[in-house]
PDB file of N, CA and C in Angstrom:
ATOM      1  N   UNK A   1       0.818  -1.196   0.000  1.00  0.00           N
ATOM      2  CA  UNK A   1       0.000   0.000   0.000  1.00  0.00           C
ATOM      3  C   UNK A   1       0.861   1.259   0.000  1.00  0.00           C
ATOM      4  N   UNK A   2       1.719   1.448   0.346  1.00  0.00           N
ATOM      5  CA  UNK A   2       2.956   2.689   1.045  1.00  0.00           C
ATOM      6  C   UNK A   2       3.243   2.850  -0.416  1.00  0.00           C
ATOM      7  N   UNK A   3       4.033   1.634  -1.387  1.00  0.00           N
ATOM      8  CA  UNK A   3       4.707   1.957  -2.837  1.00  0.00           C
ATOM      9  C   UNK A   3       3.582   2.170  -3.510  1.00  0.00           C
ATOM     10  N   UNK A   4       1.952   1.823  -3.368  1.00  0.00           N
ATOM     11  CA  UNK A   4       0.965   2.932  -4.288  1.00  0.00           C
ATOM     12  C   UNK A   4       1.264   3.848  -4.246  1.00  0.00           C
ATOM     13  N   UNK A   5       0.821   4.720  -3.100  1.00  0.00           N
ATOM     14  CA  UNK A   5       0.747   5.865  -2.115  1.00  0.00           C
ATOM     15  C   UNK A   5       2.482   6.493  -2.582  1.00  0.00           C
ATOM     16  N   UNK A   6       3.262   6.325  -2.841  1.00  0.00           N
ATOM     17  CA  UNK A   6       4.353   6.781  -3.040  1.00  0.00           C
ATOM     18  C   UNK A   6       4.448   6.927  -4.804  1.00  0.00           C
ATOM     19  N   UNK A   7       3.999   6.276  -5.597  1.00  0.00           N
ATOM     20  CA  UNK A   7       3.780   5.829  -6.967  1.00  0.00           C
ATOM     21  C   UNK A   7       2.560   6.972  -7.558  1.00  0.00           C
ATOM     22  N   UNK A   8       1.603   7.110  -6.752  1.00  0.00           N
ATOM     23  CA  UNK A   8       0.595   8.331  -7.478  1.00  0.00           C
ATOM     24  C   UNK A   8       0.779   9.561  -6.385  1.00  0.00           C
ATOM     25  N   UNK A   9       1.737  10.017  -5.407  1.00  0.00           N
ATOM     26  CA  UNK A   9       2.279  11.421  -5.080  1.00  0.00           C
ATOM     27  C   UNK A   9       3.122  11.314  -6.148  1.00  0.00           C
ATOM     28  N   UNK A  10       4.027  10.927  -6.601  1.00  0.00           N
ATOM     29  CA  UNK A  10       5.296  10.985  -7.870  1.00  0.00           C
ATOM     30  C   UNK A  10       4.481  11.504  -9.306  1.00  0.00           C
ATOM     31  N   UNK A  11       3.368  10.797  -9.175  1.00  0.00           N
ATOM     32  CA  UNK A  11       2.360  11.216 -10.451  1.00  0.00           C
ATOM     33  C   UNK A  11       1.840  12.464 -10.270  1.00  0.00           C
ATOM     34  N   UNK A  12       1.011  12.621  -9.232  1.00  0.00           N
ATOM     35  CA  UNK A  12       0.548  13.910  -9.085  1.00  0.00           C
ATOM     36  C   UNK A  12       1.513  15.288  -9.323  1.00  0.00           C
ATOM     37  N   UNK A  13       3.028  14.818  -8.341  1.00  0.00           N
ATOM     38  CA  UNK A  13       4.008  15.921  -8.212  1.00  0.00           C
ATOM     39  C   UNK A  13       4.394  15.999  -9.697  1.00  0.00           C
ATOM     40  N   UNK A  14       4.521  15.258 -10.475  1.00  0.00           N
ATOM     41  CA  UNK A  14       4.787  15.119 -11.973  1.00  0.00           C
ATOM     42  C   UNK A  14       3.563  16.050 -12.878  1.00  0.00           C
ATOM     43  N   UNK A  15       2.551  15.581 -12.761  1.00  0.00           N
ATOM     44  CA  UNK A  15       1.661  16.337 -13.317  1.00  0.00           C
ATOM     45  C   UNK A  15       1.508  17.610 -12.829  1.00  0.00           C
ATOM     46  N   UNK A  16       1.762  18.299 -11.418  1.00  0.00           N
ATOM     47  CA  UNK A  16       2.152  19.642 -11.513  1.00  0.00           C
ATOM     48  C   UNK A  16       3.016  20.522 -11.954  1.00  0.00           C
ATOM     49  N   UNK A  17       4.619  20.240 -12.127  1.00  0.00           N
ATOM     50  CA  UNK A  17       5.594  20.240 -12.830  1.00  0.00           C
ATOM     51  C   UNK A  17       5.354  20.711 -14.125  1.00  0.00           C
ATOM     52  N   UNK A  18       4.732  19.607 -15.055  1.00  0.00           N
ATOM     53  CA  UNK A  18       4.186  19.857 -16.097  1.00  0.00           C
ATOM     54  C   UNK A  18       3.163  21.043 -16.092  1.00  0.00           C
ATOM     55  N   UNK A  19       2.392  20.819 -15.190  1.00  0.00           N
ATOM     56  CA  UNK A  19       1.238  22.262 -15.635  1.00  0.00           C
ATOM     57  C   UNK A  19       2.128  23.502 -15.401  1.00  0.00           C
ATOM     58  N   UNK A  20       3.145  24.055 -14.302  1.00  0.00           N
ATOM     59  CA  UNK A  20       3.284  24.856 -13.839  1.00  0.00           C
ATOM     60  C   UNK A  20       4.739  25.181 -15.157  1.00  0.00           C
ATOM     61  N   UNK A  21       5.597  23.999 -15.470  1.00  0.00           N
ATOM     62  CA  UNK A  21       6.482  24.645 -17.277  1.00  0.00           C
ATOM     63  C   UNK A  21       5.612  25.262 -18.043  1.00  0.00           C
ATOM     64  N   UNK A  22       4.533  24.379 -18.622  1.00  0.00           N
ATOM     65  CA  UNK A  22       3.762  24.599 -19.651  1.00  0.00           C
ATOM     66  C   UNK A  22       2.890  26.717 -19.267  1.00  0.00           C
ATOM     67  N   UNK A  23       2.676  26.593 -18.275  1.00  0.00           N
ATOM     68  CA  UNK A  23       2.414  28.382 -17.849  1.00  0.00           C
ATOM     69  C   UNK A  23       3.123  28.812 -17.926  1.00  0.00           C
ATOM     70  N   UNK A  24       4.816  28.552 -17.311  1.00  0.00           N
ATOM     71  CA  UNK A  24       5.944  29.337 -17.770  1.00  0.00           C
ATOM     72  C   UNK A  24       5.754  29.814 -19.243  1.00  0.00           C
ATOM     73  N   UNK A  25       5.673  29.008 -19.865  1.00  0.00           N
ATOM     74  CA  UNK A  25       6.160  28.542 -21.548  1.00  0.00           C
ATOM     75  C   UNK A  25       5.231  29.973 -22.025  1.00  0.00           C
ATOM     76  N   UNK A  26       3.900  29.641 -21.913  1.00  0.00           N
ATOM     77  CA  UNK A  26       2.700  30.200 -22.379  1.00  0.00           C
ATOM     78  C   UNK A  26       2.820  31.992 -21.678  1.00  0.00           C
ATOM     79  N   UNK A  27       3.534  32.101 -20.840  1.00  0.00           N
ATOM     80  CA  UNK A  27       3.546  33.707 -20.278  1.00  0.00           C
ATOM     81  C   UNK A  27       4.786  33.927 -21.283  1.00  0.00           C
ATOM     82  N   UNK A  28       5.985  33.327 -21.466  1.00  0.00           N
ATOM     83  CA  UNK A  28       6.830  33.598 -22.108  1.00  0.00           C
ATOM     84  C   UNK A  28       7.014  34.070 -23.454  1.00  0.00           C
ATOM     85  N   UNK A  29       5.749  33.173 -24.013  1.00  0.00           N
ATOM     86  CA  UNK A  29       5.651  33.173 -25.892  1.00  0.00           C
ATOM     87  C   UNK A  29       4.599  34.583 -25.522  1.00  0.00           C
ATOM     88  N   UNK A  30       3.815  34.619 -24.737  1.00  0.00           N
ATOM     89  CA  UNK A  30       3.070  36.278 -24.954  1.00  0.00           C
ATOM     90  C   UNK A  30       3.588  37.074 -24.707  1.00  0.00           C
ATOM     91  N   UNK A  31       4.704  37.132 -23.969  1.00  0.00           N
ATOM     92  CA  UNK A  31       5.693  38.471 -23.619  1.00  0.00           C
ATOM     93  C   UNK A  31       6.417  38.624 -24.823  1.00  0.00           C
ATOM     94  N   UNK A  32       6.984  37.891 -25.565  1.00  0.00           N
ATOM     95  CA  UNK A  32       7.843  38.224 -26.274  1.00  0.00           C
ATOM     96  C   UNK A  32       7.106  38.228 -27.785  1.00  0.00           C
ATOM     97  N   UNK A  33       5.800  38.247 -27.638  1.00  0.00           N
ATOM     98  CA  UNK A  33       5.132  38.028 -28.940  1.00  0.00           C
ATOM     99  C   UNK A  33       4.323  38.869 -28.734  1.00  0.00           C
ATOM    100  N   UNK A  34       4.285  40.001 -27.673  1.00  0.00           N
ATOM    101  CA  UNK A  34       3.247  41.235 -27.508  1.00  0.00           C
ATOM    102  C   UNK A  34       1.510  40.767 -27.686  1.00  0.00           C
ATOM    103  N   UNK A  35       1.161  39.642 -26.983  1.00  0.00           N
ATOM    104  CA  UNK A  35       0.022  39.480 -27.009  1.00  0.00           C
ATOM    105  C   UNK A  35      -0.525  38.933 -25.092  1.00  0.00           C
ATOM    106  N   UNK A  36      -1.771  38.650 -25.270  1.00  0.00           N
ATOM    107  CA  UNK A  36      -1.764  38.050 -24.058  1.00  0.00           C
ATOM    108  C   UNK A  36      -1.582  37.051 -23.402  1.00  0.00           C
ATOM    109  N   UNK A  37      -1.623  36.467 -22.125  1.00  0.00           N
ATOM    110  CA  UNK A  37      -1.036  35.222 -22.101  1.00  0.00           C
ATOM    111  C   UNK A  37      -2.770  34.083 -22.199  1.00  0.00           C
ATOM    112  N   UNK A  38      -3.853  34.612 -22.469  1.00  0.00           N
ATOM    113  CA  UNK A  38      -5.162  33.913 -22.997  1.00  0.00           C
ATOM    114  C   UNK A  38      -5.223  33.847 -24.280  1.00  0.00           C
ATOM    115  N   UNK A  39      -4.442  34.363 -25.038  1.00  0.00           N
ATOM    116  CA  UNK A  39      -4.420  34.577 -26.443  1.00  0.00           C
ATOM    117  C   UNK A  39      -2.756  33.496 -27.145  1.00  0.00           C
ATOM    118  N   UNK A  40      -2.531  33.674 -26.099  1.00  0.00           N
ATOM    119  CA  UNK A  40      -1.099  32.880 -26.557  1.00  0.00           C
ATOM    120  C   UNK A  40      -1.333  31.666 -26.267  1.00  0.00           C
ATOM    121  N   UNK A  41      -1.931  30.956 -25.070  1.00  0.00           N
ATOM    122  CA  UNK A  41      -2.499  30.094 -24.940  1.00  0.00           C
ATOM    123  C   UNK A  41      -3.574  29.224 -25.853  1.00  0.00           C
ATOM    124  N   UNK A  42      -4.200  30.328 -26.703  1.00  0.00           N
ATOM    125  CA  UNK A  42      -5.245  29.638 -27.708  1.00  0.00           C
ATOM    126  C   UNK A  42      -4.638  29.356 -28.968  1.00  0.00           C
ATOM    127  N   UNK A  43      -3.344  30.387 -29.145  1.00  0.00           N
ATOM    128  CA  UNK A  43      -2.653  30.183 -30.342  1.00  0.00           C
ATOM    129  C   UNK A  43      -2.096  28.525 -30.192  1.00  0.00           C
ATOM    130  N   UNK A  44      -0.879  28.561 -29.132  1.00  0.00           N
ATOM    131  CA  UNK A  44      -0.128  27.400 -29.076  1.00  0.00           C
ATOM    132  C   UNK A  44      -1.191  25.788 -28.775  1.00  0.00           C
ATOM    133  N   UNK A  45      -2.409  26.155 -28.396  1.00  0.00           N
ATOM    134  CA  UNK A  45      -3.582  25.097 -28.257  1.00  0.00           C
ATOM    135  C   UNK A  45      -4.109  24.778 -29.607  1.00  0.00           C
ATOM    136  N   UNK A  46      -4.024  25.652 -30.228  1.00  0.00           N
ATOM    137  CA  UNK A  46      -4.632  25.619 -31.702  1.00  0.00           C
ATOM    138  C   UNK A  46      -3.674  25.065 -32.586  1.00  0.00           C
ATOM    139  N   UNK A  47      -2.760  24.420 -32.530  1.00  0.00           N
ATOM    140  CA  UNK A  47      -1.609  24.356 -33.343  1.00  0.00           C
ATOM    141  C   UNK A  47      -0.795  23.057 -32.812  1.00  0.00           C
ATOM    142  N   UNK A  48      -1.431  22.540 -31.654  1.00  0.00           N
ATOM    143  CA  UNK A  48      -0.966  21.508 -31.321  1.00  0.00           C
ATOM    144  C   UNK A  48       0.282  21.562 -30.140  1.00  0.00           C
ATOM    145  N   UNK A  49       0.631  22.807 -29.940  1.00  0.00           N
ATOM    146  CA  UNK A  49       2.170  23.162 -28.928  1.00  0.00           C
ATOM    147  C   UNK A  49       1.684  22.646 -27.519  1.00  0.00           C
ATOM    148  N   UNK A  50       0.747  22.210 -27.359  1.00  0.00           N
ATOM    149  CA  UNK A  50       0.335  22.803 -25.724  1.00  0.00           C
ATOM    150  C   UNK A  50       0.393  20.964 -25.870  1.00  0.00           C
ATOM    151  N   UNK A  51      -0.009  20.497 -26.496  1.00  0.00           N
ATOM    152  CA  UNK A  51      -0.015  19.081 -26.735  1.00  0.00           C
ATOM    153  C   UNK A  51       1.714  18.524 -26.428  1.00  0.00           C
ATOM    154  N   UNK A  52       2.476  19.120 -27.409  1.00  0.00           N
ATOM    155  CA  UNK A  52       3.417  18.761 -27.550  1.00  0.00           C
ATOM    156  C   UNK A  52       4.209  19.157 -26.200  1.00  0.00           C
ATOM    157  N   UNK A  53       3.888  20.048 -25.440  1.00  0.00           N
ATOM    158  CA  UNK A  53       4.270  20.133 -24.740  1.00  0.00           C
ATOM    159  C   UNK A  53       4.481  18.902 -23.213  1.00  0.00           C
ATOM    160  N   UNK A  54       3.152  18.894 -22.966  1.00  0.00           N
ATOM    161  CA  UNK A  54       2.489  17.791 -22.133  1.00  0.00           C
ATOM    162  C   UNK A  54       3.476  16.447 -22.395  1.00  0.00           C
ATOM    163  N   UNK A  55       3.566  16.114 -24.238  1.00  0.00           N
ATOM    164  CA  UNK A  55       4.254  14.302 -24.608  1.00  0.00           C
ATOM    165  C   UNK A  55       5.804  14.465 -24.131  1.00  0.00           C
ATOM    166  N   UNK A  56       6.347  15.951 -24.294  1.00  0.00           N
ATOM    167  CA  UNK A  56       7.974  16.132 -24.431  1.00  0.00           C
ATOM    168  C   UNK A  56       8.291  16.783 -23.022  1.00  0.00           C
ATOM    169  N   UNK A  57       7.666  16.944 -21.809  1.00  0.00           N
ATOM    170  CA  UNK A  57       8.253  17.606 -21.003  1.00  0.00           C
ATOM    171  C   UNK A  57       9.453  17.038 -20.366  1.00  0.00           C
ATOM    172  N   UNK A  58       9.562  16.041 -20.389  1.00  0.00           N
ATOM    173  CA  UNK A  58      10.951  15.256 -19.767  1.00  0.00           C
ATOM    174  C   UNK A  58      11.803  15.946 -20.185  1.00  0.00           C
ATOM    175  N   UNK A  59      11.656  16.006 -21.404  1.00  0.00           N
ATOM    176  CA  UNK A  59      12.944  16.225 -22.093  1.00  0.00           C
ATOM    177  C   UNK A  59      12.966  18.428 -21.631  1.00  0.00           C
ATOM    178  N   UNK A  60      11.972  18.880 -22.491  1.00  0.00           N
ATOM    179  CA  UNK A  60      11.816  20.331 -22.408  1.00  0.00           C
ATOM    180  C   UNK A  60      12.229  20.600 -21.018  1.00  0.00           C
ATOM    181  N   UNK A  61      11.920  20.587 -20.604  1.00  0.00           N
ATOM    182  CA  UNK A  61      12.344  21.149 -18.750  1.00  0.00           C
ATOM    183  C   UNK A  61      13.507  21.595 -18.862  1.00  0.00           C
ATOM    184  N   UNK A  62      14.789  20.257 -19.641  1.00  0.00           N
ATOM    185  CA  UNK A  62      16.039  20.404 -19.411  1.00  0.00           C
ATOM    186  C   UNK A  62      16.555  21.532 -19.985  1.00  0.00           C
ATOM    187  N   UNK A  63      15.313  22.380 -21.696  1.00  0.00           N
ATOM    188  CA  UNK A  63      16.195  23.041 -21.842  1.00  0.00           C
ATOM    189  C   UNK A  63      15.895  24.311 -21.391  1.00  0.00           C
ATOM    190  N   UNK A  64      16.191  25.493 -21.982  1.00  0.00           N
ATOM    191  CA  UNK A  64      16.183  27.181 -21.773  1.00  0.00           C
ATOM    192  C   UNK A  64      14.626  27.115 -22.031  1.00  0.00           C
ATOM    193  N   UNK A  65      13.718  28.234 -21.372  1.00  0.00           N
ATOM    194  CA  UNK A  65      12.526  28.736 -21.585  1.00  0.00           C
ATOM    195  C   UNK A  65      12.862  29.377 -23.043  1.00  0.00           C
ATOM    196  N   UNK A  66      13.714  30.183 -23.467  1.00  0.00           N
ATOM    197  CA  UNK A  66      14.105  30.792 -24.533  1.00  0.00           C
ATOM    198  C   UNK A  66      14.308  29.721 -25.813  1.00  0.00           C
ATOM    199  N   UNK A  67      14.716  28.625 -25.587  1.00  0.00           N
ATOM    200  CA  UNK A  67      15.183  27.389 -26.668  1.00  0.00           C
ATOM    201  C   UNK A  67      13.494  27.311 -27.203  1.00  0.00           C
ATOM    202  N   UNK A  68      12.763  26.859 -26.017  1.00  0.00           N
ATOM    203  CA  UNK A  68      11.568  25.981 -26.308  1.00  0.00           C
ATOM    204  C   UNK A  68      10.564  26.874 -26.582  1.00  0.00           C
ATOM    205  N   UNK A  69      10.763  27.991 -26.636  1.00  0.00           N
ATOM    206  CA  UNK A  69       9.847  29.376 -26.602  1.00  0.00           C
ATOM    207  C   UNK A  69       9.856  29.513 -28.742  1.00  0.00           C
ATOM    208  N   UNK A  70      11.461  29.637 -29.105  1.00  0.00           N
ATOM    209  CA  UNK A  70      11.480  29.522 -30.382  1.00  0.00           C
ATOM    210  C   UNK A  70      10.944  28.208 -30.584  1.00  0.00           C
ATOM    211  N   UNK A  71      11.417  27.028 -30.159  1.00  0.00           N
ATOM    212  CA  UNK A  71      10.878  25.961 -30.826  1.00  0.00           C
ATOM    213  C   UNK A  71       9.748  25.737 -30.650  1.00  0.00           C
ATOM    214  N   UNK A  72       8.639  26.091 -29.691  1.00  0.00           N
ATOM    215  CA  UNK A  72       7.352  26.159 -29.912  1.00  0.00           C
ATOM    216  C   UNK A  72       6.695  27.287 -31.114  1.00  0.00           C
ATOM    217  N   UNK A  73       7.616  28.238 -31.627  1.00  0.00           N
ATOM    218  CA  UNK A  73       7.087  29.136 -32.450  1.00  0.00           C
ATOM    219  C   UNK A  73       7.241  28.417 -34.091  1.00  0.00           C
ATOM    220  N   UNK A  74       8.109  27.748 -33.809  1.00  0.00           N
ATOM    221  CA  UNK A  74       8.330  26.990 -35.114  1.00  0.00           C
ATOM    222  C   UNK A  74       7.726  25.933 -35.535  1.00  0.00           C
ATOM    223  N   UNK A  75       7.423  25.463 -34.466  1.00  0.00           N
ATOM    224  CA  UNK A  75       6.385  24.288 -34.456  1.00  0.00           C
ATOM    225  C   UNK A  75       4.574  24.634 -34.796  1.00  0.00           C
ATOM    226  N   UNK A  76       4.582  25.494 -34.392  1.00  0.00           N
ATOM    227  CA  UNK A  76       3.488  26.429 -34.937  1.00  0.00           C
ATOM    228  C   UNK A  76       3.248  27.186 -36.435  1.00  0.00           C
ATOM    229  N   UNK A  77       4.336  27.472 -36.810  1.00  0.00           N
ATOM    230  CA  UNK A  77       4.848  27.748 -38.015  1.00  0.00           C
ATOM    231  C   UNK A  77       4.294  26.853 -38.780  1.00  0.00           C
ATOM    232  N   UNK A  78       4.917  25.560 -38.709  1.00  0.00           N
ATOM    233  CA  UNK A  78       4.813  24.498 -39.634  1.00  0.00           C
ATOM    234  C   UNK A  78       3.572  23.869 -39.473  1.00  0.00           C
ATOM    235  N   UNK A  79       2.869  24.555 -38.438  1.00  0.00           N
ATOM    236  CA  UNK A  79       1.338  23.759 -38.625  1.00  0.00           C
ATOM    237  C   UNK A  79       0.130  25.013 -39.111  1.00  0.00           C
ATOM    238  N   UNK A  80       1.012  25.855 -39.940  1.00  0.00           N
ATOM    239  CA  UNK A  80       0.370  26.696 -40.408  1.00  0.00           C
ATOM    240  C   UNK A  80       0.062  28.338 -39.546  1.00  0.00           C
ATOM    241  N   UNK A  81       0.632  28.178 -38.229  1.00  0.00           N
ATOM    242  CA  UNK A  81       0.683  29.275 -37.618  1.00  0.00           C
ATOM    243  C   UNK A  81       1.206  30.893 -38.239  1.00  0.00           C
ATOM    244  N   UNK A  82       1.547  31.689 -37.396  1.00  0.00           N
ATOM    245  CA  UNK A  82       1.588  32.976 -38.821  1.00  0.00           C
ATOM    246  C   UNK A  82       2.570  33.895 -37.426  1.00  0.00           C
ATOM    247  N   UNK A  83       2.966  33.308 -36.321  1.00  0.00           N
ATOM    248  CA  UNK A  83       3.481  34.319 -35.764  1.00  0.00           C
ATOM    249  C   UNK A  83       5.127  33.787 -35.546  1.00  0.00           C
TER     250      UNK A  83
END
């Protein structure tokens, strides 16, 4: 019972992690893209980033807010995005 109980706090603490990058991410791309951070949010949702975000965070965490900030803009790009 203890290694459940130890197995879904690791999940939970994991799934906050993730929510609380992914807001980083999303205040970041509206600051530097002069929009808001509800509007930047619908962009990168609309385009699949917010997705991609969620499958790749292992990895994203490790790098710069600035790395993944362009590479979420590019990734958007190529799914037809315009900013």
């Amino acid at each position: 019972m203890r290694r459940k109980r130890k197995i879904e706090r690791d999940m939970a603490i994991n799934v906050i992690n993730t929510i609380e990058y992914i807001v980083i991410l999303v205040a970041d791309f509206a600051m530097n893209n002069g929009m808001s951070e509800e509007d930047a949010y619908r962009y990168l949702n609309n385009y699949g980033a917010i997705a991609l975000c969620e499958k790749h965070y292992g990895i994203m965490h490790t790098l710069s807010v600035e790395d993944n900030v362009q590479t979420l803009r590019e990734y958007c790009r190529r799914k037809g995005g315009t900013i």
